[in-house]
Protein backbone atom coordinates (compact mmCIF):
# COMPACT_ATOMS: atom_id res chain seq x y z
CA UNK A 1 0.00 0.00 0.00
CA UNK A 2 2.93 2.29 0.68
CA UNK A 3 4.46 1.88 -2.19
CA UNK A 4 1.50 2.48 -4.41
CA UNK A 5 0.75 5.81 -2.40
CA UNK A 6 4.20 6.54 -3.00
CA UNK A 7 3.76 6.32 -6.91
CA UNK A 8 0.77 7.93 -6.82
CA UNK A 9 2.07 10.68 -4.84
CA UNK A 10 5.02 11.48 -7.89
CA UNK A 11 3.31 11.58 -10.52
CA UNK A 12 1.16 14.41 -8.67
CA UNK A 13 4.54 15.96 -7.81
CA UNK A 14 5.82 15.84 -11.34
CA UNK A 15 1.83 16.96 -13.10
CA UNK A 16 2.67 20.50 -10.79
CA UNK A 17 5.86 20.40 -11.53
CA UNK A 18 5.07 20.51 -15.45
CA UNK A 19 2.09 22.30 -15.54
CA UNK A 20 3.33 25.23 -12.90
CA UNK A 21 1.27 27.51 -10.62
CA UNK A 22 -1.81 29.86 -12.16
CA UNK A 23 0.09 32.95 -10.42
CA UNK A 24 3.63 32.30 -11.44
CA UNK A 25 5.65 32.32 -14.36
CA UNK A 26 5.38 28.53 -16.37
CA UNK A 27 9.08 26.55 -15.29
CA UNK A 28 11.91 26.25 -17.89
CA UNK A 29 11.50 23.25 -20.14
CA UNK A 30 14.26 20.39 -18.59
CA UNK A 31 16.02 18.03 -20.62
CA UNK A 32 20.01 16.85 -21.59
CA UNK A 33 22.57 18.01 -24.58
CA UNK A 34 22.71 15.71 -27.50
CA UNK A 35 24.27 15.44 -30.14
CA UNK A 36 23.49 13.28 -33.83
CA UNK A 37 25.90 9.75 -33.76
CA UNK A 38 26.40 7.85 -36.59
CA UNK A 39 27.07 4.26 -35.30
CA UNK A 40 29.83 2.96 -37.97
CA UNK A 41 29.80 -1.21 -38.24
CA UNK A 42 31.99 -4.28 -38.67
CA UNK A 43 30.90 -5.94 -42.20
CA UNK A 44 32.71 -8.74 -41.40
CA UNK A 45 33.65 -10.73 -38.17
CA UNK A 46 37.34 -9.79 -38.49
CA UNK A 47 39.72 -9.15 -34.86
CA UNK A 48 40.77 -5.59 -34.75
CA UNK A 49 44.21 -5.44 -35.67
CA UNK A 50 44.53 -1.56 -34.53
CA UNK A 51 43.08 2.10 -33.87
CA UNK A 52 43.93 4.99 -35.55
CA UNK A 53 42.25 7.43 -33.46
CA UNK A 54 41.03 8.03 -29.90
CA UNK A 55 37.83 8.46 -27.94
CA UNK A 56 37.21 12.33 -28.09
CA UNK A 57 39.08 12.90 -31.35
CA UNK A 58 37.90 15.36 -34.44
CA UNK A 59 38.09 13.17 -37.10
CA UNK A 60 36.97 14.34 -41.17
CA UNK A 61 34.96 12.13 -43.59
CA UNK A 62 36.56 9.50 -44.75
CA UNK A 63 39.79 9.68 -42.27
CA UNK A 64 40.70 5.89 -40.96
CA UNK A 65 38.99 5.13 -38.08
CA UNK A 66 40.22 1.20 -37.24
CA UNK A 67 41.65 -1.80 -39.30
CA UNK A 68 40.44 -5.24 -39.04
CA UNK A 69 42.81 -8.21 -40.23
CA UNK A 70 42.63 -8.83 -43.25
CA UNK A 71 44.06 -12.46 -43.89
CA UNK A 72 40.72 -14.59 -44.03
CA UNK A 73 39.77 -11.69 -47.01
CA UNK A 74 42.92 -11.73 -48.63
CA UNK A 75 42.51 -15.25 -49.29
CA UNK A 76 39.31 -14.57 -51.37
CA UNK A 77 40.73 -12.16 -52.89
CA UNK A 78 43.12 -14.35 -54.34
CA UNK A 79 40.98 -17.10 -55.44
CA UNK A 80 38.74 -14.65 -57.41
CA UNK A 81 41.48 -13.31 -58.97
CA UNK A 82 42.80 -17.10 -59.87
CA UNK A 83 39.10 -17.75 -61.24
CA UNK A 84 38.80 -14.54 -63.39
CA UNK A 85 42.23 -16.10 -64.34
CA UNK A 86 40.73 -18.99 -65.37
CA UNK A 87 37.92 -17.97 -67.36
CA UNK A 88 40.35 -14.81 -68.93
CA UNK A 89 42.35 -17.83 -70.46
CA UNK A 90 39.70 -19.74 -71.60
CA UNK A 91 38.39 -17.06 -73.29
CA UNK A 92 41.35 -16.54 -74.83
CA UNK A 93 41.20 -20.03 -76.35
CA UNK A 94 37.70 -20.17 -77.77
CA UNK A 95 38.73 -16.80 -79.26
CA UNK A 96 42.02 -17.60 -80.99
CA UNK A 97 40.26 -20.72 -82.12
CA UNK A 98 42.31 -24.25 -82.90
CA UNK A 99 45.98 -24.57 -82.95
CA UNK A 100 47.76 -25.07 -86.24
CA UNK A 101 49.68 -28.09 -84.84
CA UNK A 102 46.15 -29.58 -83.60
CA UNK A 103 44.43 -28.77 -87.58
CA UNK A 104 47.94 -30.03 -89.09
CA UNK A 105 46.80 -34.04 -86.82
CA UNK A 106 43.62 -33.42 -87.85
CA UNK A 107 44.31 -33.21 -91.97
CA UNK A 108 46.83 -36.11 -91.22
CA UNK A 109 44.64 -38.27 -89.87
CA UNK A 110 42.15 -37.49 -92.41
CA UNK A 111 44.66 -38.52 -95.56
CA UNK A 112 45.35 -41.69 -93.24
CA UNK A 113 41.66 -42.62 -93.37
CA UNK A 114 41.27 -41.49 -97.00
CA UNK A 115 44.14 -43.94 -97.50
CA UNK A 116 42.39 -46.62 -95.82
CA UNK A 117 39.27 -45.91 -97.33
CA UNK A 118 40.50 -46.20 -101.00
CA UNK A 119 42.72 -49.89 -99.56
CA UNK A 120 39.19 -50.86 -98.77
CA UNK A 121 37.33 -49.97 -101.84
CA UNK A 122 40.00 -52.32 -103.84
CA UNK A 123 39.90 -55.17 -101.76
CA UNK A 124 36.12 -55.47 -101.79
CA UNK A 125 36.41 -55.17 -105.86
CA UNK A 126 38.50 -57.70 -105.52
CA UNK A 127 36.75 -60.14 -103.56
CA UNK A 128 33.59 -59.38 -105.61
CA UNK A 129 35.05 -60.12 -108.93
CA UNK A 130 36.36 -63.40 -107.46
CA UNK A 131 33.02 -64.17 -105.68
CA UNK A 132 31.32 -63.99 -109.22
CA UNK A 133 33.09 -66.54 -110.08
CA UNK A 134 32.29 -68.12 -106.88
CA UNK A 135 35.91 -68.82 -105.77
CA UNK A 136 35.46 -67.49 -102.04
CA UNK A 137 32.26 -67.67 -100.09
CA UNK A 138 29.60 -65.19 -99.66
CA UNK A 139 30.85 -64.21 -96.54
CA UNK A 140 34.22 -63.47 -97.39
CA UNK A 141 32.45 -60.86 -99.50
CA UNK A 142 30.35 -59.71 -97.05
CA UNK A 143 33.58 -58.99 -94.67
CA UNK A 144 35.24 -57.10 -97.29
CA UNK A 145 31.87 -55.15 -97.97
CA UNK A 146 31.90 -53.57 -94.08
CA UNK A 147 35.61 -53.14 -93.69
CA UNK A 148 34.44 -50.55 -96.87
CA UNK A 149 31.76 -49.10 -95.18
CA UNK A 150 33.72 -48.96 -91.81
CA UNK A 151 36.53 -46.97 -93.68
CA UNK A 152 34.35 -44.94 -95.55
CA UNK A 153 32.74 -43.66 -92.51
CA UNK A 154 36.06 -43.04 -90.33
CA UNK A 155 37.06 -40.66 -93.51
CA UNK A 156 33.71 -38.82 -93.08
CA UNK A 157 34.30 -38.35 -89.61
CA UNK A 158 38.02 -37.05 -90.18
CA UNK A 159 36.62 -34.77 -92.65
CA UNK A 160 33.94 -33.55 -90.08
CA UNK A 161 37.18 -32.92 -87.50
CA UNK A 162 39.19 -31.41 -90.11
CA UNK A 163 35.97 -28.88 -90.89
CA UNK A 164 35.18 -28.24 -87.25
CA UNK A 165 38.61 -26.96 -86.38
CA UNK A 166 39.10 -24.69 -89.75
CA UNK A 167 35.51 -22.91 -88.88
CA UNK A 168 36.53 -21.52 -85.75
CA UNK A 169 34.76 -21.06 -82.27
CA UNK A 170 30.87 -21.02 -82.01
CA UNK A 171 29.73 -18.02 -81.38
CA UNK A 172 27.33 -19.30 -78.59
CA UNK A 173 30.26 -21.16 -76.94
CA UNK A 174 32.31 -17.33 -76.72
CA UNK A 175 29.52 -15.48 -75.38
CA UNK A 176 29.20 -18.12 -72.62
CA UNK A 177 32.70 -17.45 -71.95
CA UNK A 178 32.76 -13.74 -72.19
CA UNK A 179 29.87 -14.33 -69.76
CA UNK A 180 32.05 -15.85 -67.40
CA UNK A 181 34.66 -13.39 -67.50
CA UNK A 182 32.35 -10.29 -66.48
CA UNK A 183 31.25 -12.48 -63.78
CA UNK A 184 34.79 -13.39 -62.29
CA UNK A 185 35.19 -9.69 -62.52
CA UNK A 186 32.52 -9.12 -60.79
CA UNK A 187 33.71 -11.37 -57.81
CA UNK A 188 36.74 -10.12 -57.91
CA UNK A 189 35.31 -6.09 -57.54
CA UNK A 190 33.09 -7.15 -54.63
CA UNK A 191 35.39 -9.33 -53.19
CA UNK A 192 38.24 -5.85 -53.55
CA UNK A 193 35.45 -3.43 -51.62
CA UNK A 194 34.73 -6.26 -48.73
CA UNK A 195 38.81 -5.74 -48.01
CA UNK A 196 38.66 -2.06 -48.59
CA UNK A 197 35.70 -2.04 -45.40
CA UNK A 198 38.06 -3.86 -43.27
CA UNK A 199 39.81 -0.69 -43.08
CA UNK A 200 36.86 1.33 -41.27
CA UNK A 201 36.61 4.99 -42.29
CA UNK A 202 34.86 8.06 -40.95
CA UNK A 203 31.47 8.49 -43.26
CA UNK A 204 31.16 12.21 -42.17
CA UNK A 205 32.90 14.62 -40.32
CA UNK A 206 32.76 14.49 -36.66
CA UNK A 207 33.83 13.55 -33.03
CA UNK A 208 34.75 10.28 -31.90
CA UNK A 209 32.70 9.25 -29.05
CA UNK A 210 33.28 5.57 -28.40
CA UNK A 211 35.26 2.52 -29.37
CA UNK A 212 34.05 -0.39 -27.92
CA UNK A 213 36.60 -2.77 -29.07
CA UNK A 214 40.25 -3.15 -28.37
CA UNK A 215 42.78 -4.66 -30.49
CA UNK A 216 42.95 -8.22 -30.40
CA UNK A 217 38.44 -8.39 -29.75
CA UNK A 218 36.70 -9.57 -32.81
CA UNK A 219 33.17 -8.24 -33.19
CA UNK A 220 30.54 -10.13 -34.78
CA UNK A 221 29.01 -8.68 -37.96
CA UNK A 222 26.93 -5.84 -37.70
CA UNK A 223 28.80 -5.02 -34.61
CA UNK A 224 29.10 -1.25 -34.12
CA UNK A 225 32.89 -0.60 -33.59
CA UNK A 226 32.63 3.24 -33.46
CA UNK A 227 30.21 5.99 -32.36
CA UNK A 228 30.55 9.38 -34.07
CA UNK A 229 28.57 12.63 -32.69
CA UNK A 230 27.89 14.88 -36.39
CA UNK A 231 26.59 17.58 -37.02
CA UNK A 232 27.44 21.13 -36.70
CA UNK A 233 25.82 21.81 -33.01
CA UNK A 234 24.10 20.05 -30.44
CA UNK A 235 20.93 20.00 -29.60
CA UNK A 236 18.55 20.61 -26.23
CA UNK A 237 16.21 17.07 -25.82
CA UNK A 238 13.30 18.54 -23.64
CA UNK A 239 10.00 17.29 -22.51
CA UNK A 240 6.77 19.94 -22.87
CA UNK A 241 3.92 19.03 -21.09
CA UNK A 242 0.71 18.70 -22.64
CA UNK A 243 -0.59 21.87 -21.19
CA UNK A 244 2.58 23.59 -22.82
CA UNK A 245 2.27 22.10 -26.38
CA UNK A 246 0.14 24.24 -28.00
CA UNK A 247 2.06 27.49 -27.39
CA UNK A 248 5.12 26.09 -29.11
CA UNK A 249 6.00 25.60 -32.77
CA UNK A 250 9.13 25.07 -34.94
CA UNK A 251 11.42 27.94 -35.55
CA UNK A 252 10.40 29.63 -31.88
CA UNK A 253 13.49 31.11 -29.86
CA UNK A 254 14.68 29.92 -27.10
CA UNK A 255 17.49 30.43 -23.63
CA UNK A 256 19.22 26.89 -22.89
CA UNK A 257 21.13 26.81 -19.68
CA UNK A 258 23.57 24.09 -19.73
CA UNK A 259 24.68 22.54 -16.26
CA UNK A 260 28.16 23.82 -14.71
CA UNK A 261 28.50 26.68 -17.99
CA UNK A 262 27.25 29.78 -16.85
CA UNK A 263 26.92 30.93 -20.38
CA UNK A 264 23.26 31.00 -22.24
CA UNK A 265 23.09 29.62 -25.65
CA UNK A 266 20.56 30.37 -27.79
CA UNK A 267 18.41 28.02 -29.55
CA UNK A 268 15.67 27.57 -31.71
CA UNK A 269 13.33 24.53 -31.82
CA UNK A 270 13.72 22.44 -34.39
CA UNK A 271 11.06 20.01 -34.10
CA UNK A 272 8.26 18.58 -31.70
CA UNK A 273 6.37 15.68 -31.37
CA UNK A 274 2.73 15.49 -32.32
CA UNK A 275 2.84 11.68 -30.30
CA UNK A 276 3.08 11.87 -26.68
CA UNK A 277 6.28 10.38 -24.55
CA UNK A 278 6.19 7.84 -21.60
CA UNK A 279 2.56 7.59 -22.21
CA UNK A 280 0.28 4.54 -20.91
CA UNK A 281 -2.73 3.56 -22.19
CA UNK A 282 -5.07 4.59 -19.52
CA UNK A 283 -3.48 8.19 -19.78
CA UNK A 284 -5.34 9.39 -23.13
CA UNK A 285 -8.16 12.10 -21.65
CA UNK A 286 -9.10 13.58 -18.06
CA UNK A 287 -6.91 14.31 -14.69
CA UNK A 288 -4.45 11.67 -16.39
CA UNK A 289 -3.95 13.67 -20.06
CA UNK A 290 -2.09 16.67 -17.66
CA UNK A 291 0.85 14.08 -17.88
CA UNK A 292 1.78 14.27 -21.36
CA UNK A 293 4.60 15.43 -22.58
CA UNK A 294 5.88 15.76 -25.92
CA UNK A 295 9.70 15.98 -26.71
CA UNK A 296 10.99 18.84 -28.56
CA UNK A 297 14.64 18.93 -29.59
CA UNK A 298 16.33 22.21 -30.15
CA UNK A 299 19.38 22.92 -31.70
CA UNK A 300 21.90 25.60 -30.17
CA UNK A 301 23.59 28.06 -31.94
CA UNK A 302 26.92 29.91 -31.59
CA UNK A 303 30.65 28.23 -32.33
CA UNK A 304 31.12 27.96 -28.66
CA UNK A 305 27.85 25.56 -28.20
CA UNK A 306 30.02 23.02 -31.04
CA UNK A 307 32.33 22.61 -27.80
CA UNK A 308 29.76 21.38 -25.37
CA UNK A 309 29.73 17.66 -24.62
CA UNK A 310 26.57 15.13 -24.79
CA UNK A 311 24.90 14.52 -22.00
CA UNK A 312 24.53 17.32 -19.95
CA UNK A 313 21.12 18.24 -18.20
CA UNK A 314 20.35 21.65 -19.24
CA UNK A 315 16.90 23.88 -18.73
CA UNK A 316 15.26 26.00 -21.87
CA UNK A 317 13.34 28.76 -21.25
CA UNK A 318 10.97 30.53 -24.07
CA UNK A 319 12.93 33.75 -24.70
CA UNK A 320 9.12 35.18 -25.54
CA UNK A 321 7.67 35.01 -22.10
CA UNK A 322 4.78 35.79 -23.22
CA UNK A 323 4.18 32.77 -25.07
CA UNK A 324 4.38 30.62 -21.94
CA UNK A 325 1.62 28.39 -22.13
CA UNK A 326 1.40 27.81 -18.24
CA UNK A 327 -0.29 30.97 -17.28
């Protein structure tokens, strides 16, 4: 029971601290300095093989930011390259077509069939002349008849050889190949950026704010190995109450008070939510909808705000008082 008059009791602290009294002037707006982070990534599960900058450092786009080892990506590199290799040379071949010492076989081996072709066309005129007058048998005649035919084909099929290799290279077959190439290259190109993103870089301008790895740790892919704070100033994150919400738009002026700098920045609101924060269900309409609030972000100006680290509370104060809404 104590507890949940305890609860009950806070949130009625914190509606009259948001709202404010009828008689006094509404409360500054509360909230912390922040700043837009980029969180860069590992694309690969590689260890870290070294830092080239430190937490807190300026660093520009595109500066190094880490390496990871390489070796595991090196060794695709280098069988992409052997396979575009490959492919290159066989290319090559289709392209250039046969080799005269391989046509040169090919015409010898057809005069060697020719030769044997023309041995067998004798001998079966031979063994027919003598089988009319019925000297050998009819299948002597018939043996001498397919050793013909036998020979007469394997010239056909020399000549065939000898005509394939003088015509060259289907086209079809060096397309396929050319085909092959541009893939390999392709391979090869994506397997060249992969190594390139082992050596992290900056992708904008900004300030290092955290390195969660050491050298030697291997993060798993997707990891986030850096956090960068961009941008060229920070910003206020504040909380208006529901009360308050109406009386403020983007582009309004504001004071922002920044805990332990006695200097005011000013700032003008860059946005607002039209969805309220920390809201429960139950919260929507009546006594409850007094609890609403709606963050607002607004964005410092001066050179001397770019100094200010994230994470500060800070207050902001409407430099129109008159457009308090709490009154």
């Amino acid at each position: 029971m104590g507890a949940k008059y305890s609860v009950r009791s806070a949130f009625v602290v914190l509606g009259l601290v948001l709202a404010g009294g009828c008689a006094q002037e509404s409360p500054p707006l509360v909230g912390s300095l922040e700043w837009d982070r980029i969180a860069v990534t590992a694309e690969l599960a590689e260890p870290v093989l070294r830092w080239a900058v430190a937490e807190g450092q300026r660093v520009e786009a595109g500066e190094m930011l880490l390496e990871l080892d390489p070796a595991r990506q090196d060794t695709r590199l280098a069988q992409a390259r052997a396979q575009l290799s490959q492919v290159e040379a066989r290319l090559s071949e289709l392209a250039s077509g046969a080799r005269i010492e391989v046509i040169d076989a090919a015409r010898a081996n057809l005069a060697r069939a020719r030769a044997a072709q023309e041995d067998a066309e004798r001998e079966y005129t031979r063994v027919d002349a003598v089988r009319k007058q019925e000297l050998v048998s009819a299948a002597a005649l018939d043996q001498a008849l397919a050793v013909r035919n036998q020979r007469r084909a394997e010239t056909r099929a020399a000549e065939a050889q000898l005509r394939e290799l003088t015509a060259g290279t289907r086209p079809e077959q060096i397309e396929q190949a050319a085909a092959a190439v541009d893939a390999a290259r392709a391979a090869v190109r994506q397997a060249e950026l992969t190594r390139q993103r082992l050596t992290v870089r900056a992708p904008r301008a900004g300030r290092v704010d955290a390195l969660p790895f050491k050298p030697g740790d291997q993060p798993p892919m997707g990891a986030e190995v850096a956090s960068l704070l961009v941008g060229e100033a920070p910003y206020a994150r504040v909380f208006v109450s529901a009360q308050r919400r109406p009386a403020f738009a983007p582009g309004d002026a504001f004071d922002v008070q920044v805990e332990g700098v006695q200097q005011k920045f000013p700032a003008i609101l860059r946005s607002i939510r039209n969805e309220a924060s920390f809201t429960p269900y139950y919260a929507l309409a009546g006594d409850d909808a007094s609890r609403l609030v709606y963050r607002a972000e607004l964005v410092l100006q001066g050179a001397d705000a770019a100094q200010l680290p994230a994470g500060l509370p800070l207050t902001a104060t409407p430099q129109d008082a008159s457009g308090d809404a709490g009154e």
